[in-house]
PDB file of N, CA and C in Angstrom:
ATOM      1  N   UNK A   1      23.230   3.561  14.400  1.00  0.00           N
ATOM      2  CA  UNK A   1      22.006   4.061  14.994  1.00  0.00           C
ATOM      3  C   UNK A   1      21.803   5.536  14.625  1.00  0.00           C
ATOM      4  N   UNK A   2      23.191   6.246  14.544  1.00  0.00           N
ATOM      5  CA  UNK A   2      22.972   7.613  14.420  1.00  0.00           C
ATOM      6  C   UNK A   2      22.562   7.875  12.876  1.00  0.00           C
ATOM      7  N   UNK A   3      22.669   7.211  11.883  1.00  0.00           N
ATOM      8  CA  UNK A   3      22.358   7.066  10.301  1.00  0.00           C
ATOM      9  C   UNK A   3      20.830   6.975  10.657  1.00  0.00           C
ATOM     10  N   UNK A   4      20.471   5.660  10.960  1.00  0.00           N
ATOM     11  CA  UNK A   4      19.008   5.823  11.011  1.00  0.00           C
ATOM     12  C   UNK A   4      18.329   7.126  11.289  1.00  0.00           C
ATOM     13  N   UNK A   5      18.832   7.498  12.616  1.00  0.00           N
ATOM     14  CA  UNK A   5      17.860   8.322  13.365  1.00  0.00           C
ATOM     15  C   UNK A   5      17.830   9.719  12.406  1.00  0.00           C
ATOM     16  N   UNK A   6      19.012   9.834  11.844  1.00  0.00           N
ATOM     17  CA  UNK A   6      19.296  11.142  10.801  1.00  0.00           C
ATOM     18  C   UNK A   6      17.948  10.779   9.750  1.00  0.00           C
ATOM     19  N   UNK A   7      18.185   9.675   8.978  1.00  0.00           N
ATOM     20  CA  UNK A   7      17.161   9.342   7.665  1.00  0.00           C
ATOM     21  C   UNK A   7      16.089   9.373   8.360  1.00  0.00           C
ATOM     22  N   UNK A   8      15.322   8.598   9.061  1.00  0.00           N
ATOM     23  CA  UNK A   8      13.834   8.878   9.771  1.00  0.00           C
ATOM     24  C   UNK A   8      13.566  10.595   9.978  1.00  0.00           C
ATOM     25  N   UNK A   9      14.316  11.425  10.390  1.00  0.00           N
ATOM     26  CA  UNK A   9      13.978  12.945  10.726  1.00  0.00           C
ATOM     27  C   UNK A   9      14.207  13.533   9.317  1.00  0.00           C
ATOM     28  N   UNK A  10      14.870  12.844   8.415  1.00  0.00           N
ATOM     29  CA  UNK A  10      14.680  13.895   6.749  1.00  0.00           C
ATOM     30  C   UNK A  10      13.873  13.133   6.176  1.00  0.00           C
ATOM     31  N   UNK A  11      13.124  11.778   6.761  1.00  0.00           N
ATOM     32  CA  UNK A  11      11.820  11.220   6.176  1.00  0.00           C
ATOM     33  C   UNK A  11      11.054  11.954   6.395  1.00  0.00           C
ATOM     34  N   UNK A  12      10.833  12.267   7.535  1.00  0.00           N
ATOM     35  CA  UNK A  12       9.934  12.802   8.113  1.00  0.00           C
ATOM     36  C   UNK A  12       9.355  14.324   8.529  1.00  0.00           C
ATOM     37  N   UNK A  13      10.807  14.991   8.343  1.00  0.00           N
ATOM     38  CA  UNK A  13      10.571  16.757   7.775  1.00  0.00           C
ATOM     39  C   UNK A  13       9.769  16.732   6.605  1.00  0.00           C
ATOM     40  N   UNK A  14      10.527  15.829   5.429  1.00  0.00           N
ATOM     41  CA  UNK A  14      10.543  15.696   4.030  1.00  0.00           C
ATOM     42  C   UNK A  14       8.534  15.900   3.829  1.00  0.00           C
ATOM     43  N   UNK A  15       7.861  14.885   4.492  1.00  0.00           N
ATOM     44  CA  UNK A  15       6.738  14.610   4.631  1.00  0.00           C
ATOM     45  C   UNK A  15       5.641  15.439   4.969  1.00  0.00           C
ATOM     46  N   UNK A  16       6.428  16.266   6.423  1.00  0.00           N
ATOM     47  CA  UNK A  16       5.867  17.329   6.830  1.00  0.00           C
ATOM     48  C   UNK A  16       5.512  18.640   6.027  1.00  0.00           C
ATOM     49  N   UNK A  17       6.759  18.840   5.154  1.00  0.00           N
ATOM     50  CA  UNK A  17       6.887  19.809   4.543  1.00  0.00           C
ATOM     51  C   UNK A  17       6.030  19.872   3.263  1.00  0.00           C
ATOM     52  N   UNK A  18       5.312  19.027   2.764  1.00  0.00           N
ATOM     53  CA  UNK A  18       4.517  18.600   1.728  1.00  0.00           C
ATOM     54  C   UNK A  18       3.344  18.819   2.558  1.00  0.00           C
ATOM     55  N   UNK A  19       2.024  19.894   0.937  1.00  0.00           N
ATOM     56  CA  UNK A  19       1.164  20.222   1.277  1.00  0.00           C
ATOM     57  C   UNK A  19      -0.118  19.569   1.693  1.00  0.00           C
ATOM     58  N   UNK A  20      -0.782  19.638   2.307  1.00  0.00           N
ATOM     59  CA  UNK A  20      -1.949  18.654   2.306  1.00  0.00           C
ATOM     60  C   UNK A  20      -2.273  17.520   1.381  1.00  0.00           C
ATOM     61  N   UNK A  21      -2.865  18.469   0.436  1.00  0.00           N
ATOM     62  CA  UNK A  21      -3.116  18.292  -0.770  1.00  0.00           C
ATOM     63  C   UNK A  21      -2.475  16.912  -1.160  1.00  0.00           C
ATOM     64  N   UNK A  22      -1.367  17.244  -1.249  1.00  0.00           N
ATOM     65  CA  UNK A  22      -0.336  16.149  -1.616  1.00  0.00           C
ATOM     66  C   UNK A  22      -0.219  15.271  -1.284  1.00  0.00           C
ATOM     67  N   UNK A  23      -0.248  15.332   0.318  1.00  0.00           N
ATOM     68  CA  UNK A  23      -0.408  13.504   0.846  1.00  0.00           C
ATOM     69  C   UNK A  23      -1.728  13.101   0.539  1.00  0.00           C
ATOM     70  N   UNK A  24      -2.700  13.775   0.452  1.00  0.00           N
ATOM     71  CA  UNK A  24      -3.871  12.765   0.403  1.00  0.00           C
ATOM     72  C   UNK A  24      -3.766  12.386  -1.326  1.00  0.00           C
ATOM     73  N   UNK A  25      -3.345  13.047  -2.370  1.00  0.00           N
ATOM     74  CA  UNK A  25      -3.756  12.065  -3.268  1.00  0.00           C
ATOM     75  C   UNK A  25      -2.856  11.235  -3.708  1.00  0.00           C
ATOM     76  N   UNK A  26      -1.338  11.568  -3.075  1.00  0.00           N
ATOM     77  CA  UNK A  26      -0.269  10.156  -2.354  1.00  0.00           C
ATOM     78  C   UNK A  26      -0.782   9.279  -1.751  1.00  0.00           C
ATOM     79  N   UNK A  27      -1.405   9.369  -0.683  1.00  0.00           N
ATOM     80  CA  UNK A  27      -2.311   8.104   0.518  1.00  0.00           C
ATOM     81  C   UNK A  27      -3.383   7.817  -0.974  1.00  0.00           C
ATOM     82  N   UNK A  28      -4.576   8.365  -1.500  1.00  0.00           N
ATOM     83  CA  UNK A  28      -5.161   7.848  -2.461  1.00  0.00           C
ATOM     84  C   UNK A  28      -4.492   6.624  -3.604  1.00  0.00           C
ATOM     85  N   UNK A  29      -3.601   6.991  -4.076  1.00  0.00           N
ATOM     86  CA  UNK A  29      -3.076   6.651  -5.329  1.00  0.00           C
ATOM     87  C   UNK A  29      -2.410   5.006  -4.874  1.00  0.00           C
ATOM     88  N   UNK A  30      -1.586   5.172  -3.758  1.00  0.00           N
ATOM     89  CA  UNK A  30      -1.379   4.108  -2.907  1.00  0.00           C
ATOM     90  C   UNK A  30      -2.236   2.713  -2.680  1.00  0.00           C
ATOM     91  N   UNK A  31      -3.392   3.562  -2.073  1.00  0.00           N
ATOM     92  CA  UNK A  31      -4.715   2.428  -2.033  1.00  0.00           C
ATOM     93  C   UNK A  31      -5.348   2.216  -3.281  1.00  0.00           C
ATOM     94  N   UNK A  32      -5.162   2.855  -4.559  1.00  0.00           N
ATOM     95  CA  UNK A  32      -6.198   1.898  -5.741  1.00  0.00           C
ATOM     96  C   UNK A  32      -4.885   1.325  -6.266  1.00  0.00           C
ATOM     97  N   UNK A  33      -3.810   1.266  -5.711  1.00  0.00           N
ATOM     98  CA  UNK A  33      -2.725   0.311  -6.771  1.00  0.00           C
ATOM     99  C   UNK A  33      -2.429  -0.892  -5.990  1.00  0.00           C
ATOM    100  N   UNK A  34      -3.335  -0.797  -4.721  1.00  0.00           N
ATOM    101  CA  UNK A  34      -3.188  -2.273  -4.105  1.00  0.00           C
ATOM    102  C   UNK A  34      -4.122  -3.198  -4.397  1.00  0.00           C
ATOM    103  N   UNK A  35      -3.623  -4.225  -4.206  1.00  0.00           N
ATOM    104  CA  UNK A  35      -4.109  -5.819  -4.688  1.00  0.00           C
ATOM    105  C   UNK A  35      -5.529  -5.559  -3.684  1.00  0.00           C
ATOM    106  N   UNK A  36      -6.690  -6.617  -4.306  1.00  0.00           N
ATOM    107  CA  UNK A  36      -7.719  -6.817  -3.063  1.00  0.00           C
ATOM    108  C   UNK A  36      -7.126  -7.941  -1.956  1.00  0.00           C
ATOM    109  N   UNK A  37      -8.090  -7.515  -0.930  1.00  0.00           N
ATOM    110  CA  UNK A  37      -7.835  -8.433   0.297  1.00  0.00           C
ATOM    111  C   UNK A  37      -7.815  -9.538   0.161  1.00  0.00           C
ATOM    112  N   UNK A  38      -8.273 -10.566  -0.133  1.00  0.00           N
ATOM    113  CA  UNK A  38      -8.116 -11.784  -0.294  1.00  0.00           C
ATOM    114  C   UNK A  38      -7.233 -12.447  -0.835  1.00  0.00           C
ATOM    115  N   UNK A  39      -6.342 -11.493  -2.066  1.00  0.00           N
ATOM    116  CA  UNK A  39      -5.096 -11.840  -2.690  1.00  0.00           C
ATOM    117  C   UNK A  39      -4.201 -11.446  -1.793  1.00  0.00           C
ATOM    118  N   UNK A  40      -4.055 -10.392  -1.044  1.00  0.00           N
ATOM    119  CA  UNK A  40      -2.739 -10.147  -0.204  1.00  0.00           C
ATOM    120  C   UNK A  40      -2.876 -10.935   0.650  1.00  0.00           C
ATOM    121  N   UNK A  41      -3.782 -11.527   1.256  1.00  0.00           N
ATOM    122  CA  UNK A  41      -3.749 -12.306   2.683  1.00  0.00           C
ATOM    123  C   UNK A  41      -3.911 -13.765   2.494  1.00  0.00           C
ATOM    124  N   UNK A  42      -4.728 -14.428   1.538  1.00  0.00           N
ATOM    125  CA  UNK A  42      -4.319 -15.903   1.048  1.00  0.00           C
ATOM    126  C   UNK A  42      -3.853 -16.295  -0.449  1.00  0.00           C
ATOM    127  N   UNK A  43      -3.191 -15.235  -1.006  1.00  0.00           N
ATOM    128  CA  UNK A  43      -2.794 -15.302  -2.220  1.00  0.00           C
ATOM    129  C   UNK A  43      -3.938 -16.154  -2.953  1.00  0.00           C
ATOM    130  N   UNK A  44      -3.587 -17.071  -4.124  1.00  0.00           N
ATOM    131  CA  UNK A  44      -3.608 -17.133  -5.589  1.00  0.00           C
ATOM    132  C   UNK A  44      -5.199 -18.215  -5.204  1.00  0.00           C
ATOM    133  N   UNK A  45      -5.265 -18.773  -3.577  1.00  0.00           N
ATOM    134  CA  UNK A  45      -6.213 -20.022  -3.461  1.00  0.00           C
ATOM    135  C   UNK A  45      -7.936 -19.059  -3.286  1.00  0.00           C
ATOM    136  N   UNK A  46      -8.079 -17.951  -3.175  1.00  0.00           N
ATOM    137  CA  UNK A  46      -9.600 -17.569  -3.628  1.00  0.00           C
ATOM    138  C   UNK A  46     -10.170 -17.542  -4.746  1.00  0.00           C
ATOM    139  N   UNK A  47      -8.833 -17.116  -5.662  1.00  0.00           N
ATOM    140  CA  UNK A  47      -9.049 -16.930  -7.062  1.00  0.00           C
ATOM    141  C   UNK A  47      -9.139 -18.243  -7.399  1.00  0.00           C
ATOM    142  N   UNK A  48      -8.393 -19.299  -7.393  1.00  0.00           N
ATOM    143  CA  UNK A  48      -9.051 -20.838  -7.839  1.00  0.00           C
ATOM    144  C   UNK A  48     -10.046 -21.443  -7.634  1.00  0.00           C
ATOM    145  N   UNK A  49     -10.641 -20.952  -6.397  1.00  0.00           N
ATOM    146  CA  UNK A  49     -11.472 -21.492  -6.102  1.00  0.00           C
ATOM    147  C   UNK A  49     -12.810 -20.684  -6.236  1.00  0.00           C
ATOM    148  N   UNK A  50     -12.938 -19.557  -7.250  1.00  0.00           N
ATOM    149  CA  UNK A  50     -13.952 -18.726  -7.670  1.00  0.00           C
ATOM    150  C   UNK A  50     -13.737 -19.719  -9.176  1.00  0.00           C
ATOM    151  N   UNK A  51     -12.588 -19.751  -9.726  1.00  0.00           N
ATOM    152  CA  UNK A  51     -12.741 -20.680 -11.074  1.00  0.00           C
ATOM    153  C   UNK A  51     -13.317 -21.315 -11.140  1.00  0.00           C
ATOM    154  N   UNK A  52     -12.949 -22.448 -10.179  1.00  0.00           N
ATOM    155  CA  UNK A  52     -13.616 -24.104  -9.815  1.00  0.00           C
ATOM    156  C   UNK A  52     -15.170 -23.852 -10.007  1.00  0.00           C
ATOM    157  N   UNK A  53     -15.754 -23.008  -8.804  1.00  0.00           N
ATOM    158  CA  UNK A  53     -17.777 -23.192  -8.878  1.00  0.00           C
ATOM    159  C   UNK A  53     -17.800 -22.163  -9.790  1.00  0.00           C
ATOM    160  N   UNK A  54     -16.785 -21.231 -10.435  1.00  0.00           N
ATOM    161  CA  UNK A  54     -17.877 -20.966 -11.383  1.00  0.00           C
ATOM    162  C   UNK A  54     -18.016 -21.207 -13.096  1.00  0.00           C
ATOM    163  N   UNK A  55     -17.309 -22.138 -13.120  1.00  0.00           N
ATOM    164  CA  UNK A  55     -16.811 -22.985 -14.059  1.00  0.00           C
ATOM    165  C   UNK A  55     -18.707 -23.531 -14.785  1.00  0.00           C
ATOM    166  N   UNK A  56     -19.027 -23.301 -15.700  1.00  0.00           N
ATOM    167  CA  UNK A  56     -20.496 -23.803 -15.931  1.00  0.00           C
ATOM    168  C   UNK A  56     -20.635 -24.209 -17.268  1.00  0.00           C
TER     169      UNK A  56
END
């Protein structure tokens, strides 16, 4: 318990100590390298089924 609680408080100085600046285009960079919603939450079955109707 005492390991954790050590790593969470040098996570979290670590974090603090970084300029503004920095986290936001950390938090930015984060969100355009994620998948869209529909793939993280029902995986691979939206995308098949955009194939299927639009198949012409």
């Amino acid at each position: 318990m005492n390991e954790y609680v050590k790593y969470f408080m040098e996570t979290f100085l670590s974090y603090l100590n970084e300029p503004k600046q920095v986290r936001k285009e950390k938090r930015q960079r984060k969100q355009a390298e994620r998948s869209a919603f529909s793939s993280r939450w029902f995986g691979l079955l939206p995308w098949a089924l955009r194939q299927l109707f639009n198949k012409k």
